[in-house]
C-alpha atoms as a PDB file:
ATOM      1  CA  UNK A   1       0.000   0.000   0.000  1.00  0.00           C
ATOM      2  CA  UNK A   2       3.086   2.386   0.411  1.00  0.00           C
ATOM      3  CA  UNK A   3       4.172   2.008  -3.247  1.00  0.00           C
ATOM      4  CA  UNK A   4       0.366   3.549  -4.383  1.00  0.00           C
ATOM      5  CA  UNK A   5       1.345   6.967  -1.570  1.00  0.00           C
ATOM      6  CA  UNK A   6       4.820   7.263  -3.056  1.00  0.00           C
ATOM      7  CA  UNK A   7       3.837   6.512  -7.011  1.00  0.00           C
ATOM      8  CA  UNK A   8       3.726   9.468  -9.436  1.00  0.00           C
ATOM      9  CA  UNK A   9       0.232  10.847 -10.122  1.00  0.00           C
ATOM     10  CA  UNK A  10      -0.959  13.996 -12.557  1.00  0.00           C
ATOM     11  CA  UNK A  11      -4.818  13.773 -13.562  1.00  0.00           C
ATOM     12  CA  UNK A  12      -7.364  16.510 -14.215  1.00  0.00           C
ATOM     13  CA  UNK A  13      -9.809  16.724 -11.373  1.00  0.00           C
ATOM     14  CA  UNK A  14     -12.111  19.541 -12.735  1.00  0.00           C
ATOM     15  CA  UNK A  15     -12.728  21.058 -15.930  1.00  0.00           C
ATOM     16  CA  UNK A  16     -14.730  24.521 -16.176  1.00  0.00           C
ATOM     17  CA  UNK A  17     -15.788  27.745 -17.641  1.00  0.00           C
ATOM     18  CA  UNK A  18     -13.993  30.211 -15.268  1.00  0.00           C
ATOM     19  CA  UNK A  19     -15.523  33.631 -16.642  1.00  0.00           C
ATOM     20  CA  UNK A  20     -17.332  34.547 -20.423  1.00  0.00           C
ATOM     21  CA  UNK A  21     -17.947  37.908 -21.849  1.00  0.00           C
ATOM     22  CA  UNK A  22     -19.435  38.913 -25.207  1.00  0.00           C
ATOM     23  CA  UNK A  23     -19.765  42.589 -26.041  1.00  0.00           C
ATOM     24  CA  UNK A  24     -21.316  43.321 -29.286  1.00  0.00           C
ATOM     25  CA  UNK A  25     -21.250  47.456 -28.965  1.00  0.00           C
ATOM     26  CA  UNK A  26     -22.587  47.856 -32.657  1.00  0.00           C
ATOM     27  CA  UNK A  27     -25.743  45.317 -33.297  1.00  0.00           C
ATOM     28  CA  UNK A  28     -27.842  45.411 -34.873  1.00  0.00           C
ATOM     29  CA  UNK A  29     -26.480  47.318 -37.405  1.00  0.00           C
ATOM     30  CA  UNK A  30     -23.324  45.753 -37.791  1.00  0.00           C
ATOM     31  CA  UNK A  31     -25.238  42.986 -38.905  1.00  0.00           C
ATOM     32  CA  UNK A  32     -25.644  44.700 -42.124  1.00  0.00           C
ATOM     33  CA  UNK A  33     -22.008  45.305 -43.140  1.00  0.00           C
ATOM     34  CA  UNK A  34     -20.732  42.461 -45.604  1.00  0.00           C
ATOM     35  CA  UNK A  35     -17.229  43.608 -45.316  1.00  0.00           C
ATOM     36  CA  UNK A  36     -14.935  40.953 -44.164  1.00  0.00           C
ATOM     37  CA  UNK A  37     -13.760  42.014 -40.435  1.00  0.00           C
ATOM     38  CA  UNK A  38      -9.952  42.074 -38.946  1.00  0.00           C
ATOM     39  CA  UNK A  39     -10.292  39.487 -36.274  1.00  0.00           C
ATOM     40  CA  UNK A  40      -7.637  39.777 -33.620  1.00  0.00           C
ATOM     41  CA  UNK A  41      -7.012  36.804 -30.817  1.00  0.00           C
ATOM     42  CA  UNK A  42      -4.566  36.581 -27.886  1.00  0.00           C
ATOM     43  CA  UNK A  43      -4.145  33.926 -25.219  1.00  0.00           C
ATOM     44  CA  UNK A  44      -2.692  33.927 -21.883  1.00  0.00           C
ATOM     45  CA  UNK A  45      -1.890  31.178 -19.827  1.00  0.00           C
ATOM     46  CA  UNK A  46      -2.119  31.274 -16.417  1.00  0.00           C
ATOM     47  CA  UNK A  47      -1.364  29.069 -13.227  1.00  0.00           C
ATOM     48  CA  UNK A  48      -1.692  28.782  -9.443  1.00  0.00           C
ATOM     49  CA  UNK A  49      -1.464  26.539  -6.607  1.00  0.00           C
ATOM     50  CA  UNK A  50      -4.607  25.928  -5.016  1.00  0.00           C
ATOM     51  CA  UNK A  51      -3.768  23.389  -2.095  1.00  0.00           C
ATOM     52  CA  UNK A  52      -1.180  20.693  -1.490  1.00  0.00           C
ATOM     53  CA  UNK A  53      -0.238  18.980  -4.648  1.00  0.00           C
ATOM     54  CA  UNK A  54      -3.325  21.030  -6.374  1.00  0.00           C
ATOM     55  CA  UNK A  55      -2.836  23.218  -9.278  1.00  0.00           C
ATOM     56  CA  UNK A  56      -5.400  25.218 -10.928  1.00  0.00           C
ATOM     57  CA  UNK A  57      -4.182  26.276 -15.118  1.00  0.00           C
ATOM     58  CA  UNK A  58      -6.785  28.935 -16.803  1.00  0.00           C
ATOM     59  CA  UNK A  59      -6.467  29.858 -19.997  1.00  0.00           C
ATOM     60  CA  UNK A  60      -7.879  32.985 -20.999  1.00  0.00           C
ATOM     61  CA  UNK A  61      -8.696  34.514 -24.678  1.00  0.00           C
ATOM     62  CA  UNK A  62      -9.759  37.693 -26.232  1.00  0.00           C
ATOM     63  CA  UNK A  63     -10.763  38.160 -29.267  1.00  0.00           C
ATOM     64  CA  UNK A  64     -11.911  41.026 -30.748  1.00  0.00           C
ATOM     65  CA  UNK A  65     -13.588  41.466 -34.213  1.00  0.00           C
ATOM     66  CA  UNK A  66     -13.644  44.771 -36.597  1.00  0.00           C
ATOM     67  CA  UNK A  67     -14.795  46.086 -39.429  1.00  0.00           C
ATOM     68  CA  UNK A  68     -12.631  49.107 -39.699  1.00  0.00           C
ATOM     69  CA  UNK A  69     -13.167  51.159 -36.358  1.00  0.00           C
ATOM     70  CA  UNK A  70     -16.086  49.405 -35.759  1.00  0.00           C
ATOM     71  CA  UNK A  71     -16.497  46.540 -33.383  1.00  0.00           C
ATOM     72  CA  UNK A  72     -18.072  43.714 -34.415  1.00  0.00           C
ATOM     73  CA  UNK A  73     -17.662  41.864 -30.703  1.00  0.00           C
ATOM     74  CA  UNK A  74     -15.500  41.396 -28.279  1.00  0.00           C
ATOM     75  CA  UNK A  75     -15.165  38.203 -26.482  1.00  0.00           C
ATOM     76  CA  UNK A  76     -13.303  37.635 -23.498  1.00  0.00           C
ATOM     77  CA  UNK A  77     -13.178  33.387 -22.034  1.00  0.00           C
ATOM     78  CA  UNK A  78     -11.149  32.060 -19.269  1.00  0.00           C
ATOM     79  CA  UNK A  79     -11.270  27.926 -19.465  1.00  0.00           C
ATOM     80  CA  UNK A  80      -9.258  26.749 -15.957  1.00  0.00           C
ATOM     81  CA  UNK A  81      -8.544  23.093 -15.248  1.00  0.00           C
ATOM     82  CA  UNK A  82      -8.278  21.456 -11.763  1.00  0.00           C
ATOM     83  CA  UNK A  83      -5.240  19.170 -11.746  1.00  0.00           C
ATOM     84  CA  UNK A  84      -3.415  17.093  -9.014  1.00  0.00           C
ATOM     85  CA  UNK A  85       0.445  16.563  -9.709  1.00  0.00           C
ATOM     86  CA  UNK A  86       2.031  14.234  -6.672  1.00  0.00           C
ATOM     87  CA  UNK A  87       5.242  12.809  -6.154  1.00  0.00           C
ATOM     88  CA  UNK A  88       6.850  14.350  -9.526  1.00  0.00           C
ATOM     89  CA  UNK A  89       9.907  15.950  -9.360  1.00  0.00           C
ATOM     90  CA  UNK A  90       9.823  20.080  -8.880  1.00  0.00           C
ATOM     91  CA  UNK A  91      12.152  20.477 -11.864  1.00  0.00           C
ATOM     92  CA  UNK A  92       9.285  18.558 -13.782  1.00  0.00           C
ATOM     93  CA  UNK A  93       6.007  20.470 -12.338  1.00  0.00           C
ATOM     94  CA  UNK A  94       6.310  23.469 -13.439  1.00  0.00           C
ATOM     95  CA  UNK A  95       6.945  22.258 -17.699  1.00  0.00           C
ATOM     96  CA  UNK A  96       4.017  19.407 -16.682  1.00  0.00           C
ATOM     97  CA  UNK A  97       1.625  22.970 -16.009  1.00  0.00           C
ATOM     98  CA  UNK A  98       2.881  25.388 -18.149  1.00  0.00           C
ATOM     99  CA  UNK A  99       2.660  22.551 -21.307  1.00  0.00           C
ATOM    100  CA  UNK A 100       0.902  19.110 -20.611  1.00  0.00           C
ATOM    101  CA  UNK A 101      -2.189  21.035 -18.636  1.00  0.00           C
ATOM    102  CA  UNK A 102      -2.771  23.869 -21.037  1.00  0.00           C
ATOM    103  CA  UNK A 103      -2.860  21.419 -23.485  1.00  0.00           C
ATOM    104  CA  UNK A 104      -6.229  19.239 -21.945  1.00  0.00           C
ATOM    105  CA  UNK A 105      -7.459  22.755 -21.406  1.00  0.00           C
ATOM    106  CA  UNK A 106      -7.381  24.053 -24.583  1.00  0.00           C
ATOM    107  CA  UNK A 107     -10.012  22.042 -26.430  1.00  0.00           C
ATOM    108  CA  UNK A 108     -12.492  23.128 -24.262  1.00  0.00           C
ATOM    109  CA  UNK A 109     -11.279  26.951 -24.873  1.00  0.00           C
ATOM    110  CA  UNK A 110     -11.895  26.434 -28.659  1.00  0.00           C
ATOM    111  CA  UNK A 111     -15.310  24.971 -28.353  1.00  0.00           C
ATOM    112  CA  UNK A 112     -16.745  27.760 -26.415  1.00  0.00           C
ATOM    113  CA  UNK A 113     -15.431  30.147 -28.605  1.00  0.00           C
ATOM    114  CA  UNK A 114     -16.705  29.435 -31.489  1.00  0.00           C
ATOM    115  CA  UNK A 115     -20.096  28.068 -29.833  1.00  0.00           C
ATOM    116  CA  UNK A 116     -20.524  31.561 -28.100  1.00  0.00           C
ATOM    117  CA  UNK A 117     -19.138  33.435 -31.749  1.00  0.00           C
ATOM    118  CA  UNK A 118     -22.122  31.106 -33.600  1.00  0.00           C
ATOM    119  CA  UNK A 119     -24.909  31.859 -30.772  1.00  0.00           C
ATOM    120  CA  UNK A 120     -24.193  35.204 -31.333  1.00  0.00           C
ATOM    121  CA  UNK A 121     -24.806  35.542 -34.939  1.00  0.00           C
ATOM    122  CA  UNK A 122     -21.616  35.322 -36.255  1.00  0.00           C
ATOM    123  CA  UNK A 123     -19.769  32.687 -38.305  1.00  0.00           C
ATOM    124  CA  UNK A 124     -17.688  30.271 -36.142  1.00  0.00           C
ATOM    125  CA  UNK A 125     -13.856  31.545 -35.088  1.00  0.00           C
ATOM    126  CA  UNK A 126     -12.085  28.311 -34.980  1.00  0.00           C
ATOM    127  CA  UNK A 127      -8.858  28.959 -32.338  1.00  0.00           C
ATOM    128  CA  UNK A 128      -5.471  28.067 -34.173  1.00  0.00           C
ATOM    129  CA  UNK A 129      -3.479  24.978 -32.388  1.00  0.00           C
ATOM    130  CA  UNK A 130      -1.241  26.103 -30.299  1.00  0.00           C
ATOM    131  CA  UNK A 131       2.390  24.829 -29.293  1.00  0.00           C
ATOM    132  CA  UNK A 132       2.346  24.943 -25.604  1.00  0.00           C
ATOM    133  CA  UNK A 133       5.680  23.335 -25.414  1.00  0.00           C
ATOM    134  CA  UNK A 134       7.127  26.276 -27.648  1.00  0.00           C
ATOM    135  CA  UNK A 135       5.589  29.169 -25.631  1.00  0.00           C
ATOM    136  CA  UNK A 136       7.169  27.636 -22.320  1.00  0.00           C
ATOM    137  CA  UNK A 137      10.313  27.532 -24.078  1.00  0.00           C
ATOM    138  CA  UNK A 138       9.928  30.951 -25.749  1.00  0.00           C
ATOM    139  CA  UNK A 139       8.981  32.388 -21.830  1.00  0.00           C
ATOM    140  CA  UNK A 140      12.271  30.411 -20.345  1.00  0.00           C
ATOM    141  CA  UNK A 141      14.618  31.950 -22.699  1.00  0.00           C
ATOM    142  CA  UNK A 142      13.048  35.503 -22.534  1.00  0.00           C
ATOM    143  CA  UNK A 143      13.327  34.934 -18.255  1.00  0.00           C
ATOM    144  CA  UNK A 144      17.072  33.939 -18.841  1.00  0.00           C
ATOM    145  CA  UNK A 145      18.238  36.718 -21.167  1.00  0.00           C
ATOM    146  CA  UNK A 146      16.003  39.141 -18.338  1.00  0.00           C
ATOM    147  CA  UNK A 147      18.000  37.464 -15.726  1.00  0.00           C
ATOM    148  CA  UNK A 148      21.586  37.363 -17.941  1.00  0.00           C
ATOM    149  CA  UNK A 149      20.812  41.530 -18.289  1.00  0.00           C
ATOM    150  CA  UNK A 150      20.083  42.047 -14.808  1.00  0.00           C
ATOM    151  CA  UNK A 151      23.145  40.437 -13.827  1.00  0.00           C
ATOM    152  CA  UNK A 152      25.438  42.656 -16.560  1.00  0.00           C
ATOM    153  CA  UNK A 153      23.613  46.118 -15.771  1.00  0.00           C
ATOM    154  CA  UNK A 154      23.865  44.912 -11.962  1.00  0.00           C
ATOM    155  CA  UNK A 155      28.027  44.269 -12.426  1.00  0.00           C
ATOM    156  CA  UNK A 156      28.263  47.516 -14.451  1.00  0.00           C
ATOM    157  CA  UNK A 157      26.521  49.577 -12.298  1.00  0.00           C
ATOM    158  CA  UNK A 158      28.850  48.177  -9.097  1.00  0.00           C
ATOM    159  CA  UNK A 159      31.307  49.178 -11.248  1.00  0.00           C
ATOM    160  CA  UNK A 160      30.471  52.894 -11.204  1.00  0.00           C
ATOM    161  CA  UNK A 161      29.596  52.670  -7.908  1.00  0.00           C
ATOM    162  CA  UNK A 162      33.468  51.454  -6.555  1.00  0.00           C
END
């Protein structure tokens, strides 16, 4: 019965919608414009501990639709998983909830999107794939060239100051 305490574990306790917002500012006249709109998206990944071995991982998008200065809508989702993560390695949490757990949450993310984008009259926006495992790595080298600056401008600046 000890091996099952000490035995690695990660699984998804909770799936859920954490927050939605549509705005559509414009309707129903918008409605009327056949021009083709500029349709901007970003996505955020977030992440906190929650309890002992408990994680909670929330991605959020925006995306906002135009047709020239006029908004179409603007929709604004946060999709946040549950997960529990015991007995792995600290070097290995933090890639196992900044890639793996984004990753479940994300199909969820694109479903409501373009279910809320249909509901609301418009034609479906269908969220690109996204590499999870490139955006940590793309955040981890940013952090170390940060860090590798601080450290020069911090041995410079002692330098002026002796």
């Amino acid at each position: 019965m000890a091996d099952a305490d000490t035995s690695p574990m990660f699984q998804i306790q909770r799936m859920y919608l954490k927050d939605l917002s549509l705005e559509q500012p414009n309707s129903p006249a918008i409605f009327l414009d056949q021009q083709p709109p500029q349709v901007d998206i970003n996505i955020g990944v977030g992440a906190e501990t929650i309890g002992k071995d408990t994680y909670e991982v929330t991605l959020r998008v925006t995306v906002t639709a135009k047709v020239g200065e006029k908004t179409l809508f603007l929709l604004e989702a946060k999709q946040a998983g549950i997960f529990e993560i015991r007995n792995i390695p600290n070097d290995q949490i933090k890639p196992i909830i900044s890639i793996a757990c984004p990753g479940m949450v994300y199909p969820y993310l694109r479903a409501i999107v373009s279910d809320i984008c249909t509901r609301a009259g418009f034609p479906p926006v269908m969220l690109a794939e996204v590499n999870f495992q490139a955006m940590y790595e793309s955040q981890m080298a940013a952090a170390a060239e940060q860090a590798a600056n601080a450290v020069a401008n911090g041995a410079s600046g002692s330098a002026l100051v002796n």
